[in-house]
ModelCIF file with pLDDT and N, C-alpha, C, O atoms, coordinates in Angstrom:
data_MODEL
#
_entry.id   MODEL 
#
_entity.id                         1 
_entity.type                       polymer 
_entity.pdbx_number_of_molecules   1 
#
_entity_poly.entity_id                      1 
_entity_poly.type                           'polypeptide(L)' 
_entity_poly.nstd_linkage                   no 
_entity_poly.nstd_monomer                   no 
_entity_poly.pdbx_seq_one_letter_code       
;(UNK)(UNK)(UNK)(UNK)(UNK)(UNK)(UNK)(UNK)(UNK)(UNK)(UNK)(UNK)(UNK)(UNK)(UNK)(UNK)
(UNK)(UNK)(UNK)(UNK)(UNK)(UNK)(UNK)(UNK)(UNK)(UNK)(UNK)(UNK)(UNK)(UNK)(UNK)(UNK)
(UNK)(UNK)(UNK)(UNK)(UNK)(UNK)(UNK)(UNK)(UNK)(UNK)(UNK)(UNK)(UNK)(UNK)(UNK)(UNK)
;
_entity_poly.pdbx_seq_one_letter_code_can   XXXXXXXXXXXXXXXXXXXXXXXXXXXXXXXXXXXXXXXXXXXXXXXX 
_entity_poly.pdbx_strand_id                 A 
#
loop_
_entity_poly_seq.entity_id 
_entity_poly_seq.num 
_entity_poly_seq.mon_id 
_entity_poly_seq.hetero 
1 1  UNK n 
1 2  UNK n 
1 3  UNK n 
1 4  UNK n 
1 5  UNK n 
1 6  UNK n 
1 7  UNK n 
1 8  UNK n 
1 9  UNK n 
1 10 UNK n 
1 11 UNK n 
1 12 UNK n 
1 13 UNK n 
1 14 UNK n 
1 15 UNK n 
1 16 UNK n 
1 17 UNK n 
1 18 UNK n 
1 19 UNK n 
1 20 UNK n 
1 21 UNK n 
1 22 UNK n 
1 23 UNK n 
1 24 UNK n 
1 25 UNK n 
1 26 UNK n 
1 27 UNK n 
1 28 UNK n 
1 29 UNK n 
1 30 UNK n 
1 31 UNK n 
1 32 UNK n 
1 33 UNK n 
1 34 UNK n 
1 35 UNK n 
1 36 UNK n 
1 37 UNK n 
1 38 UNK n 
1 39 UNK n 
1 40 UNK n 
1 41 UNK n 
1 42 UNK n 
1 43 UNK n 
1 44 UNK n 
1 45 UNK n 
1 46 UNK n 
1 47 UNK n 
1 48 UNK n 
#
_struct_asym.id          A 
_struct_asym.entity_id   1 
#
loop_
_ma_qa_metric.id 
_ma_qa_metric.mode 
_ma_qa_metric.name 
_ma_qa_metric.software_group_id 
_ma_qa_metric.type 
1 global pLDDT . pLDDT 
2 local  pLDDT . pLDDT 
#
_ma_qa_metric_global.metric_id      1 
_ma_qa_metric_global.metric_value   97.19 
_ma_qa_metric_global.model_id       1 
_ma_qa_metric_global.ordinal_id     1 
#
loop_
_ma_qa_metric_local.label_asym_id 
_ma_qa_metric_local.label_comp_id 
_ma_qa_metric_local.label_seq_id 
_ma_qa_metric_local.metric_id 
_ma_qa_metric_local.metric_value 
_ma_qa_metric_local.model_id 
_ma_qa_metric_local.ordinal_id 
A UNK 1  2 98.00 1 1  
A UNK 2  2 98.00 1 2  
A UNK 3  2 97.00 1 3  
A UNK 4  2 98.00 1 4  
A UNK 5  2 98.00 1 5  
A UNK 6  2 98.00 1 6  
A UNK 7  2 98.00 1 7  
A UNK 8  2 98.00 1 8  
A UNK 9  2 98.00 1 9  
A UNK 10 2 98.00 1 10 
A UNK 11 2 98.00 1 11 
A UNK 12 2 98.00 1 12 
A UNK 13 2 98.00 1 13 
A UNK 14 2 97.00 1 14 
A UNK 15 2 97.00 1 15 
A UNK 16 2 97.00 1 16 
A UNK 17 2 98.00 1 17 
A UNK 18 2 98.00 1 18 
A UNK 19 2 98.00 1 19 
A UNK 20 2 95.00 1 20 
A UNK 21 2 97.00 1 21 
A UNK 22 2 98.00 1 22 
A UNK 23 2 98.00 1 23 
A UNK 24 2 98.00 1 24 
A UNK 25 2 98.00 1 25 
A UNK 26 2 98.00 1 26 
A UNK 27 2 98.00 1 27 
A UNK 28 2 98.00 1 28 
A UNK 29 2 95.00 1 29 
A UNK 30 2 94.00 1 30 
A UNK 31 2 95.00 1 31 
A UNK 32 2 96.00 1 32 
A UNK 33 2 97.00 1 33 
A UNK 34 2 96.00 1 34 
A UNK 35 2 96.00 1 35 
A UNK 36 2 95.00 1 36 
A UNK 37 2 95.00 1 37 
A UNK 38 2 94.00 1 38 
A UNK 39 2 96.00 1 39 
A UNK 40 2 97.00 1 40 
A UNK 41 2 97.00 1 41 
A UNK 42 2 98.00 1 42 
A UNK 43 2 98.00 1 43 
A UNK 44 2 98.00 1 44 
A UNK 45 2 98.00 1 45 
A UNK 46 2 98.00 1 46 
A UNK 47 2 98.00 1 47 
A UNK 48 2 98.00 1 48 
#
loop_
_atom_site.group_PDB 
_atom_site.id 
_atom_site.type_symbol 
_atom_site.label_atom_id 
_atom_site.label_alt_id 
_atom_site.label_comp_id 
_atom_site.label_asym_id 
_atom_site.label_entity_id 
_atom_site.label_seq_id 
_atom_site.pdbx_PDB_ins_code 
_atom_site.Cartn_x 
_atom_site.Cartn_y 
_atom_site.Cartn_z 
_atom_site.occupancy 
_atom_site.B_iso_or_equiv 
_atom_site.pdbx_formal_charge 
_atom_site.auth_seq_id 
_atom_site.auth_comp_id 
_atom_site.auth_asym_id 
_atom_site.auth_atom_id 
_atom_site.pdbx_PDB_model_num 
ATOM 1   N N  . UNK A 1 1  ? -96.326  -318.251 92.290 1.00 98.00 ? 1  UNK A N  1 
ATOM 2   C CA . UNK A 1 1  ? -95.083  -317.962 93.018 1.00 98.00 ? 1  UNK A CA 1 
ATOM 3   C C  . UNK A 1 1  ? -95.382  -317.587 94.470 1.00 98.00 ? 1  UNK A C  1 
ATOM 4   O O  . UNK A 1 1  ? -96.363  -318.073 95.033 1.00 98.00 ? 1  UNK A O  1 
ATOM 5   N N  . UNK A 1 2  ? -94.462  -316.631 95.166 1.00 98.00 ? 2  UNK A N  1 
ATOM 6   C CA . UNK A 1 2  ? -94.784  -316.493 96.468 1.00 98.00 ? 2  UNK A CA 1 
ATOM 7   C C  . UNK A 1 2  ? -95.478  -315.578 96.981 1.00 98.00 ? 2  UNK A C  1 
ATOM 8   O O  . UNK A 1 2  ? -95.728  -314.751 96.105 1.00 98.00 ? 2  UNK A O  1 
ATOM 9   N N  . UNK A 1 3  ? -96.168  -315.142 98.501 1.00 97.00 ? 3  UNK A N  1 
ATOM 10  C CA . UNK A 1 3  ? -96.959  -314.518 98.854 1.00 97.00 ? 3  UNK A CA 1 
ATOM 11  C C  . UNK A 1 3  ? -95.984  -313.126 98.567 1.00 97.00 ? 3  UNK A C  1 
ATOM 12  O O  . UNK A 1 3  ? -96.749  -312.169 98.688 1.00 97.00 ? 3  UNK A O  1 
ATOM 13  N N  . UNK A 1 4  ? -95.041  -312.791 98.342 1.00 98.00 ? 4  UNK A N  1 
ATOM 14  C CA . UNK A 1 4  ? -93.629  -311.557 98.225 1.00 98.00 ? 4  UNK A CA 1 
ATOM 15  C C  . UNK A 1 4  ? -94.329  -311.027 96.989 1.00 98.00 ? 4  UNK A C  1 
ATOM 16  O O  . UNK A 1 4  ? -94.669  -309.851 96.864 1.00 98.00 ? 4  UNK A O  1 
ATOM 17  N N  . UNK A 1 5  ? -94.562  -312.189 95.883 1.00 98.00 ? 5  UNK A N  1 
ATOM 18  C CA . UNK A 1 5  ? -94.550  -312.167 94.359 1.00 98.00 ? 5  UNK A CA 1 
ATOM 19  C C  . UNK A 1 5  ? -96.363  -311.703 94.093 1.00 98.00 ? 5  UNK A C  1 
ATOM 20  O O  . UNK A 1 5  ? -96.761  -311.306 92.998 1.00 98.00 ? 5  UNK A O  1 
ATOM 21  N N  . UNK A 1 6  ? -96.725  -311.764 94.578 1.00 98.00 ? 6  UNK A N  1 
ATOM 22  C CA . UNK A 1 6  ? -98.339  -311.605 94.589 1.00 98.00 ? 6  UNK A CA 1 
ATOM 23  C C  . UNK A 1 6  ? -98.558  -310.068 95.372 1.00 98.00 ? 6  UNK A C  1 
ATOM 24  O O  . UNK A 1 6  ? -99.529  -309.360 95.103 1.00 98.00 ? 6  UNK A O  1 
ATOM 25  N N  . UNK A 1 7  ? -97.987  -309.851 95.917 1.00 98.00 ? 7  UNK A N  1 
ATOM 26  C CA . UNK A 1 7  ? -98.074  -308.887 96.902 1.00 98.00 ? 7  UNK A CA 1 
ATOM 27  C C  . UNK A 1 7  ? -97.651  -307.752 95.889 1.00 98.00 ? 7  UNK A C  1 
ATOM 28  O O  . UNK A 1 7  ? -98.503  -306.880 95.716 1.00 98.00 ? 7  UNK A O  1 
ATOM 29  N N  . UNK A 1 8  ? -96.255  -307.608 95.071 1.00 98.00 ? 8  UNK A N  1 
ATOM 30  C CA . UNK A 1 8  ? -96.162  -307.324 94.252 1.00 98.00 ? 8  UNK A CA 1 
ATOM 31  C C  . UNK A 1 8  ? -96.348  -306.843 92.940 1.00 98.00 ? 8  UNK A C  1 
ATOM 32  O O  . UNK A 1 8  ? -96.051  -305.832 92.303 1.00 98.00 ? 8  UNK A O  1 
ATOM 33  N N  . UNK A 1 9  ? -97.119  -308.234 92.694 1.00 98.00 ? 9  UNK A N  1 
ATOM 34  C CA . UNK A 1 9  ? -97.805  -307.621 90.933 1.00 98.00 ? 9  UNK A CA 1 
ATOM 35  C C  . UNK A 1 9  ? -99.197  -307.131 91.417 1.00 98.00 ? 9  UNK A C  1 
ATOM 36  O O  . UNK A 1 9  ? -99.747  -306.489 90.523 1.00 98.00 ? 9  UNK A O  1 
ATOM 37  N N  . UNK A 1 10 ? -99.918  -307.226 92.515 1.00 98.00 ? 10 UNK A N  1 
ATOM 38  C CA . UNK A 1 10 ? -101.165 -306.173 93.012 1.00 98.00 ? 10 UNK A CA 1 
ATOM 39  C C  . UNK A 1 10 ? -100.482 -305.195 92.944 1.00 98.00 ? 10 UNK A C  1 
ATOM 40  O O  . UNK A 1 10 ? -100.576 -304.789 91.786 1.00 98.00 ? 10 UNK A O  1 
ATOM 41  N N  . UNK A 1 11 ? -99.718  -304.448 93.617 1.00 98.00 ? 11 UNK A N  1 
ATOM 42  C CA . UNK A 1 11 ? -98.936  -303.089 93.566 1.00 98.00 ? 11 UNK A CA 1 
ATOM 43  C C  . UNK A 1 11 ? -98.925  -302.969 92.468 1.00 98.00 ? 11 UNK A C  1 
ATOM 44  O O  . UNK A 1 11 ? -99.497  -302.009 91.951 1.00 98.00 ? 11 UNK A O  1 
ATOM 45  N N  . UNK A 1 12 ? -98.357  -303.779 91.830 1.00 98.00 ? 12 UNK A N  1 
ATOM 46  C CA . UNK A 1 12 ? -97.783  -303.043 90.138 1.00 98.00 ? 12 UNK A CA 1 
ATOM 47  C C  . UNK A 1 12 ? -98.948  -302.878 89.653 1.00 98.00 ? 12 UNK A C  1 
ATOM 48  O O  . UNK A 1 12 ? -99.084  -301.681 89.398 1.00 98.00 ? 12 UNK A O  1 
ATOM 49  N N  . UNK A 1 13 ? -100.088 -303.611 89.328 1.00 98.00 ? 13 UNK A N  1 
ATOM 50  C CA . UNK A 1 13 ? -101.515 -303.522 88.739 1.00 98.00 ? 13 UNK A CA 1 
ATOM 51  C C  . UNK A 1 13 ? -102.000 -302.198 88.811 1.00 98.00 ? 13 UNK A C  1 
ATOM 52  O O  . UNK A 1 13 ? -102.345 -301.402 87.938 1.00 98.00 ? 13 UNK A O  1 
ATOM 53  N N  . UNK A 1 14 ? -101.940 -302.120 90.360 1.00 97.00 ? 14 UNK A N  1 
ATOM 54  C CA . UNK A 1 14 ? -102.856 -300.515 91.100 1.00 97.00 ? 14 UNK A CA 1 
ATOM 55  C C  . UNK A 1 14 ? -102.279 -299.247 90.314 1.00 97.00 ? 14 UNK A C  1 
ATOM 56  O O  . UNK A 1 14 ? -102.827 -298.402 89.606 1.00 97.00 ? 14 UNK A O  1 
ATOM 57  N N  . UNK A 1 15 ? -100.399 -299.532 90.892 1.00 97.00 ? 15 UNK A N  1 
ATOM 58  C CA . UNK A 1 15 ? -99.929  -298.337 89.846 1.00 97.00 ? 15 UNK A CA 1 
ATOM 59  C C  . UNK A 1 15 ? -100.053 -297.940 88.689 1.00 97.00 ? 15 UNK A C  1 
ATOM 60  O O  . UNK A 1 15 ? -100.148 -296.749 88.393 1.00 97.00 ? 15 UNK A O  1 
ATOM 61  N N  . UNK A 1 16 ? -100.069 -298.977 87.798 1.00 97.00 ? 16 UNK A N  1 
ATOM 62  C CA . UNK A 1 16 ? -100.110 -298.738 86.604 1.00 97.00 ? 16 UNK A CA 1 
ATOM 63  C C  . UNK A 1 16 ? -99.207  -299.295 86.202 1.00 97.00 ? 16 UNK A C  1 
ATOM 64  O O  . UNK A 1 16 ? -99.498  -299.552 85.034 1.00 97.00 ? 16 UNK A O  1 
ATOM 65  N N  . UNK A 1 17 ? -97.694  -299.891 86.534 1.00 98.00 ? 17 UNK A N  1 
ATOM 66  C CA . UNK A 1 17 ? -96.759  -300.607 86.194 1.00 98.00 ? 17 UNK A CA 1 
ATOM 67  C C  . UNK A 1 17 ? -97.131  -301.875 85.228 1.00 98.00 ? 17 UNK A C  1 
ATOM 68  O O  . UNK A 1 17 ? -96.550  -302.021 84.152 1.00 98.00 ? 17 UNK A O  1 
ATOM 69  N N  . UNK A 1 18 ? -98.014  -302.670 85.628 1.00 98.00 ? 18 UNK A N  1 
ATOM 70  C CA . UNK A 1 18 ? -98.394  -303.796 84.907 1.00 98.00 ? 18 UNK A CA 1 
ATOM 71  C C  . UNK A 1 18 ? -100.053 -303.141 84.684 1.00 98.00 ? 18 UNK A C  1 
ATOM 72  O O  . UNK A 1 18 ? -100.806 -302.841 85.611 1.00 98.00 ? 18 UNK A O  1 
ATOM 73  N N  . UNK A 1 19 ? -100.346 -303.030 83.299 1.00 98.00 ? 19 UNK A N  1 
ATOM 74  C CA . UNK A 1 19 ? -100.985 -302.635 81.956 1.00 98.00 ? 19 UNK A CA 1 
ATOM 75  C C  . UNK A 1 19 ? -102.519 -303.022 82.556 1.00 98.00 ? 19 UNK A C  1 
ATOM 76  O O  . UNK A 1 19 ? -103.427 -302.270 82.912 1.00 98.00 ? 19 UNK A O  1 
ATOM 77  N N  . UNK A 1 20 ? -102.443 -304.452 82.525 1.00 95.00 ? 20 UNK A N  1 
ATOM 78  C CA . UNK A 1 20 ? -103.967 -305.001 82.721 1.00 95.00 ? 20 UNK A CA 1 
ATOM 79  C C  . UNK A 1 20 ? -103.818 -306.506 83.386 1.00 95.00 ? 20 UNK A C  1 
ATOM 80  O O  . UNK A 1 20 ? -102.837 -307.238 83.261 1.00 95.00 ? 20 UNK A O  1 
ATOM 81  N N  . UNK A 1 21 ? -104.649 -306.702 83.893 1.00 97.00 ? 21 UNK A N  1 
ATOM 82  C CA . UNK A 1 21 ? -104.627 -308.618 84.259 1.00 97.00 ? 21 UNK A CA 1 
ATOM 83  C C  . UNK A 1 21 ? -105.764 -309.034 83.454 1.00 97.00 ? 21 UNK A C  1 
ATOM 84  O O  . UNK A 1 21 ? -106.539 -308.329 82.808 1.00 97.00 ? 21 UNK A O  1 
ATOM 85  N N  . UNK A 1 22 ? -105.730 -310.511 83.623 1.00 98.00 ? 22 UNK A N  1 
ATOM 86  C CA . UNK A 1 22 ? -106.076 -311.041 82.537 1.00 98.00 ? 22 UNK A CA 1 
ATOM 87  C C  . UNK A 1 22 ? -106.653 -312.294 82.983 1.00 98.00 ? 22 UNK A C  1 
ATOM 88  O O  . UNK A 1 22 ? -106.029 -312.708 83.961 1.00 98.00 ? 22 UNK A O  1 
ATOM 89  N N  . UNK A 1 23 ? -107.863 -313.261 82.547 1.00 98.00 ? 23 UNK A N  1 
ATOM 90  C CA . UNK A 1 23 ? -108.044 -314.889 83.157 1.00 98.00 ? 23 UNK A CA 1 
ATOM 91  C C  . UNK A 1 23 ? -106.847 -315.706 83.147 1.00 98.00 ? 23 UNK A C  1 
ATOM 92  O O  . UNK A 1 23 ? -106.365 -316.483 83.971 1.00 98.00 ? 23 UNK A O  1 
ATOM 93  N N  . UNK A 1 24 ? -106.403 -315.214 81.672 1.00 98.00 ? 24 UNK A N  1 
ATOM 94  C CA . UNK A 1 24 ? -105.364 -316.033 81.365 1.00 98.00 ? 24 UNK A CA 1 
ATOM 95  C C  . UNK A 1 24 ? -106.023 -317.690 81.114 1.00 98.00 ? 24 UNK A C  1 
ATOM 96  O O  . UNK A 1 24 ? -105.398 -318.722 81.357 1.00 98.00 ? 24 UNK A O  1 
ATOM 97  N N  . UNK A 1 25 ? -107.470 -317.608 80.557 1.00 98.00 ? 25 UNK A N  1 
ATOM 98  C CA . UNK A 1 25 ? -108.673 -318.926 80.230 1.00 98.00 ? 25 UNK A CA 1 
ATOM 99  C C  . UNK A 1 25 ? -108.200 -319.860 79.062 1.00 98.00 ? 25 UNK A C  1 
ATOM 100 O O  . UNK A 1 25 ? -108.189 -319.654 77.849 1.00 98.00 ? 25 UNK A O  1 
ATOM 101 N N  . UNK A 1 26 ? -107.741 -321.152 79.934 1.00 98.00 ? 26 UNK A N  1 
ATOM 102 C CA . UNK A 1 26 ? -107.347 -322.571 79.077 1.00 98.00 ? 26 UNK A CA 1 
ATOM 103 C C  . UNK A 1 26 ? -107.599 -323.438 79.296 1.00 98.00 ? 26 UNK A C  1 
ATOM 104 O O  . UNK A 1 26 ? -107.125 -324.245 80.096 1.00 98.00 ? 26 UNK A O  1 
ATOM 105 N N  . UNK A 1 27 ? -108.751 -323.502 78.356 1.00 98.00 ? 27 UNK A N  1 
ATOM 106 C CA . UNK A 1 27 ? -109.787 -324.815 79.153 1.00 98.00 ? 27 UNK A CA 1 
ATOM 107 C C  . UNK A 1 27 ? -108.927 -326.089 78.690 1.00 98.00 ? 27 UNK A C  1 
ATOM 108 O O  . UNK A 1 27 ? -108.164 -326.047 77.725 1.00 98.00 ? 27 UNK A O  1 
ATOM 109 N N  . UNK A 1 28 ? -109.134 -327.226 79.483 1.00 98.00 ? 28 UNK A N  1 
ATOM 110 C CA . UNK A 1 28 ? -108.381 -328.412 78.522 1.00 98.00 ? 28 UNK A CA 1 
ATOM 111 C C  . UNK A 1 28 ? -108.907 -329.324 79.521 1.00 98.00 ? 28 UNK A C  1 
ATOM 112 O O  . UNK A 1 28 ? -109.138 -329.156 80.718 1.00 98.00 ? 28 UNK A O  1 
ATOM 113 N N  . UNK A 1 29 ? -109.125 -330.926 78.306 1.00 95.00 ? 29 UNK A N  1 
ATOM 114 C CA . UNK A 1 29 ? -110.006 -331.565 78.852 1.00 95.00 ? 29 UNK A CA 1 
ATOM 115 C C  . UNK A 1 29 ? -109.613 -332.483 79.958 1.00 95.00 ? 29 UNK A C  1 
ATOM 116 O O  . UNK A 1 29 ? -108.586 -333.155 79.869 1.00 95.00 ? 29 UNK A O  1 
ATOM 117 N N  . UNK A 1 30 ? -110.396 -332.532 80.995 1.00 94.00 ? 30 UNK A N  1 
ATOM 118 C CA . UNK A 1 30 ? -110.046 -332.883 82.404 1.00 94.00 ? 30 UNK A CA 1 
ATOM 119 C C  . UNK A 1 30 ? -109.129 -334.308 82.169 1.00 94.00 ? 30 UNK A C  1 
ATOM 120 O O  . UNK A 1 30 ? -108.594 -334.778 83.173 1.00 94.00 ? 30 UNK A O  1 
ATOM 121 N N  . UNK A 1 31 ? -108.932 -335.029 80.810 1.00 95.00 ? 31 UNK A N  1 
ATOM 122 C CA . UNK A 1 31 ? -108.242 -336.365 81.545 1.00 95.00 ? 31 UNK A CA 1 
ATOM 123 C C  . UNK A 1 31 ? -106.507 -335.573 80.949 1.00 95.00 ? 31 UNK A C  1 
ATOM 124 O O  . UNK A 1 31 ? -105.509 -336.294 80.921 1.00 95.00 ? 31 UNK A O  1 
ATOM 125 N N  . UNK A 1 32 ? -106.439 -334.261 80.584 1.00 96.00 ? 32 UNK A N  1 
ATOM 126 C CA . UNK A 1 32 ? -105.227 -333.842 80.385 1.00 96.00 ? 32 UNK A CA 1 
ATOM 127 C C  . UNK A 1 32 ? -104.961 -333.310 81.671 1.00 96.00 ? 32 UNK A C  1 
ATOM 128 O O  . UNK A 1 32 ? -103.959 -332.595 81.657 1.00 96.00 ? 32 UNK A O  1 
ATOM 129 N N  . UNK A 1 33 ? -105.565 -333.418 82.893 1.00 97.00 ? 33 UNK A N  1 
ATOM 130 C CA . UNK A 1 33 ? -104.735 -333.021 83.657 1.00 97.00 ? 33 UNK A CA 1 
ATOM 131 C C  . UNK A 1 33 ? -104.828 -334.229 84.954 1.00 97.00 ? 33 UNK A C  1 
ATOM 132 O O  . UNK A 1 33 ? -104.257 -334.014 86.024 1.00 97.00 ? 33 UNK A O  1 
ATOM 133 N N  . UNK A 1 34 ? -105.440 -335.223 84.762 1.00 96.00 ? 34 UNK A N  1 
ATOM 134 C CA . UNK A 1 34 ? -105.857 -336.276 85.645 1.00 96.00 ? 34 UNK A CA 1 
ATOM 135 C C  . UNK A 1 34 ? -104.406 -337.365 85.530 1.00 96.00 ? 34 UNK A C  1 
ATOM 136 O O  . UNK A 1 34 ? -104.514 -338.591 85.555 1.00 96.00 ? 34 UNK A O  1 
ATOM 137 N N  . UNK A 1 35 ? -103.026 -336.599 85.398 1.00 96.00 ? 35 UNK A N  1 
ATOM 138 C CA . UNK A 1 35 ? -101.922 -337.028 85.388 1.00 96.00 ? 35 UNK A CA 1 
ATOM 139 C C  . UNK A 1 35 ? -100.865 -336.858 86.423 1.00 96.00 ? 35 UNK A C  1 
ATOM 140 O O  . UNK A 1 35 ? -100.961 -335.809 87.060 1.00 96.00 ? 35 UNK A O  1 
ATOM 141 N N  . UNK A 1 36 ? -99.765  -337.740 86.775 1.00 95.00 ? 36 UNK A N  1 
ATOM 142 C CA . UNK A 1 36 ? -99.049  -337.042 87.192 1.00 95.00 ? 36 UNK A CA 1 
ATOM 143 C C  . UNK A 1 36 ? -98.381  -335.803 86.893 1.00 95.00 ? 36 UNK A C  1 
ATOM 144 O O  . UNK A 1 36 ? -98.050  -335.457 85.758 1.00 95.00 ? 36 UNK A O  1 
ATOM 145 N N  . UNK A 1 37 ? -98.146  -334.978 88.221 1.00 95.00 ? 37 UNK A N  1 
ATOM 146 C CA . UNK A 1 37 ? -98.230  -333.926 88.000 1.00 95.00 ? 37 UNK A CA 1 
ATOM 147 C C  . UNK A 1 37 ? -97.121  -333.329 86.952 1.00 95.00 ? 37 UNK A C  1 
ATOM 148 O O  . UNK A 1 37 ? -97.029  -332.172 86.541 1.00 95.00 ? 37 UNK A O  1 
ATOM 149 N N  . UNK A 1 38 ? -96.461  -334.248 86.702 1.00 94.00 ? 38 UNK A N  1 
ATOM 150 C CA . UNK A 1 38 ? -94.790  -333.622 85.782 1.00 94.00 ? 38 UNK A CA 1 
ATOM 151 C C  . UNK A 1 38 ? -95.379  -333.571 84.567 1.00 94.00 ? 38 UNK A C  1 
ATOM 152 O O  . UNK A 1 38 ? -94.968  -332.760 83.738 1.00 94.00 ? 38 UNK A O  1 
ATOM 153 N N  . UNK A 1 39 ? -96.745  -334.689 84.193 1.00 96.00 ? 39 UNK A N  1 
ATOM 154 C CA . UNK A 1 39 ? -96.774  -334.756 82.833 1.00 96.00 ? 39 UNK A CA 1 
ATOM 155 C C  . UNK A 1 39 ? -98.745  -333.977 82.814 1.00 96.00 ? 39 UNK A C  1 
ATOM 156 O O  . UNK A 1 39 ? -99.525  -333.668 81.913 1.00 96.00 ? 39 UNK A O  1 
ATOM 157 N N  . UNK A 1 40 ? -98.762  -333.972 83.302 1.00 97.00 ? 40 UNK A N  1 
ATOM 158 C CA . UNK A 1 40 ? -100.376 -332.965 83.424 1.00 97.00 ? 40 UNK A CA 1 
ATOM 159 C C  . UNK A 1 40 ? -100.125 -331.693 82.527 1.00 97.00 ? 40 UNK A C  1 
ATOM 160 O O  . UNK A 1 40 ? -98.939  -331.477 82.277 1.00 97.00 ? 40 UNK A O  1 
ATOM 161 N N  . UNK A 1 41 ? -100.811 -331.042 82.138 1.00 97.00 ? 41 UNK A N  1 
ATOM 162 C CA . UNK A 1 41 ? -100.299 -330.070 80.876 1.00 97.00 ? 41 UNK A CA 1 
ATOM 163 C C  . UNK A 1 41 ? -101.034 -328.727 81.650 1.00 97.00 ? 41 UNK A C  1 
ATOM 164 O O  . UNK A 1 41 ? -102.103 -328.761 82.261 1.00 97.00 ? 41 UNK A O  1 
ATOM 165 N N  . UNK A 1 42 ? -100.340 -327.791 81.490 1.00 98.00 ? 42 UNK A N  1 
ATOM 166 C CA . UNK A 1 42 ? -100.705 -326.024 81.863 1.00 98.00 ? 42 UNK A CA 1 
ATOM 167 C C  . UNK A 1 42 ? -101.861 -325.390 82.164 1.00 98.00 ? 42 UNK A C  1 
ATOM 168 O O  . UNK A 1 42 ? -102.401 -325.111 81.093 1.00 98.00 ? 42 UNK A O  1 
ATOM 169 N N  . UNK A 1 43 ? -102.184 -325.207 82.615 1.00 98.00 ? 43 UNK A N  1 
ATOM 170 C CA . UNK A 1 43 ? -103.266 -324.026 82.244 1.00 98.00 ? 43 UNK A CA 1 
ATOM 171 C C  . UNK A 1 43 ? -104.949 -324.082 83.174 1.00 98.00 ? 43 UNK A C  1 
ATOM 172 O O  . UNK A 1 43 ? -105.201 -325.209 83.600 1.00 98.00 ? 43 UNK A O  1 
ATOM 173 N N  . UNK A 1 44 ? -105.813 -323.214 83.422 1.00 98.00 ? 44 UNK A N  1 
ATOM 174 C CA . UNK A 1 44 ? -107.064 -322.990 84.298 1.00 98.00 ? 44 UNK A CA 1 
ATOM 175 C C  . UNK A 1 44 ? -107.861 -322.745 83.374 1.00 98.00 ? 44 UNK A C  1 
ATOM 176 O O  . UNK A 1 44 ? -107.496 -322.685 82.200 1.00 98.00 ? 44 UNK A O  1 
ATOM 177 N N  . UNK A 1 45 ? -109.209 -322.547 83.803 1.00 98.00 ? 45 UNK A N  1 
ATOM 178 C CA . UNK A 1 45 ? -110.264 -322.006 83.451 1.00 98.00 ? 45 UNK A CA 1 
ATOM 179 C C  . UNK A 1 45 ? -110.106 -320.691 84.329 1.00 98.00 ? 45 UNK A C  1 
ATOM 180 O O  . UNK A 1 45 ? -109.540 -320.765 85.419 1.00 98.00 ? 45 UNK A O  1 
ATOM 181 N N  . UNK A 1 46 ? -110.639 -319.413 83.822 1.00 98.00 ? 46 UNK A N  1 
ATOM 182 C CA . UNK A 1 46 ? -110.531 -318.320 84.757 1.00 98.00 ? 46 UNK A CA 1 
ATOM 183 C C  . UNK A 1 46 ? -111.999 -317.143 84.459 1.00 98.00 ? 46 UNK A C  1 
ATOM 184 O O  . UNK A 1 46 ? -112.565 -316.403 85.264 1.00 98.00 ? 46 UNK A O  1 
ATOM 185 N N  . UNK A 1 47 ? -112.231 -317.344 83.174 1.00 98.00 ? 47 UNK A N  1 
ATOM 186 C CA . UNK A 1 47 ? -113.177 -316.000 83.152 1.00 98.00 ? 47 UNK A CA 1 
ATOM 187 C C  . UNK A 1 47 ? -114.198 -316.059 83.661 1.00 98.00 ? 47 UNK A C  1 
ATOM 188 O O  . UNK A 1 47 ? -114.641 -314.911 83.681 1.00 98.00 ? 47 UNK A O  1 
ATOM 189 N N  . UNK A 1 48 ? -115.020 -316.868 84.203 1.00 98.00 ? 48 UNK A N  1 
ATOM 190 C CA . UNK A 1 48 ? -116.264 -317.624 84.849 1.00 98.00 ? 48 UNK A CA 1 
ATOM 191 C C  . UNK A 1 48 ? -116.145 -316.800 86.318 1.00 98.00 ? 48 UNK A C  1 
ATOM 192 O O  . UNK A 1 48 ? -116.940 -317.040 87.227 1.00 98.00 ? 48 UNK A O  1 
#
């Protein structure tokens, strides 16, 4: 989302408002996302 929205859930993190962050790690295999973008499916690699 936007630089407003990011700016945001850091604040909330620091306070304590939002619990924990997370990788949020979904690996999936590269020709699932070697699509257009409407039909490319969700998700990063993050814990690395």
């Amino acid at each position: 989302r936007t630089k407003q929205d990011s700016k945001a859930l850091s604040k909330g993190l620091l306070e304590g408002t939002i619990d924990f962050d997370t990788s949020d790690n979904i690996p999936l295999d590269i020709e699932e996302k070697r699509l257009e973008f409407d039909h490319a499916l969700s998700g990063t690699l993050g814990m690395e």
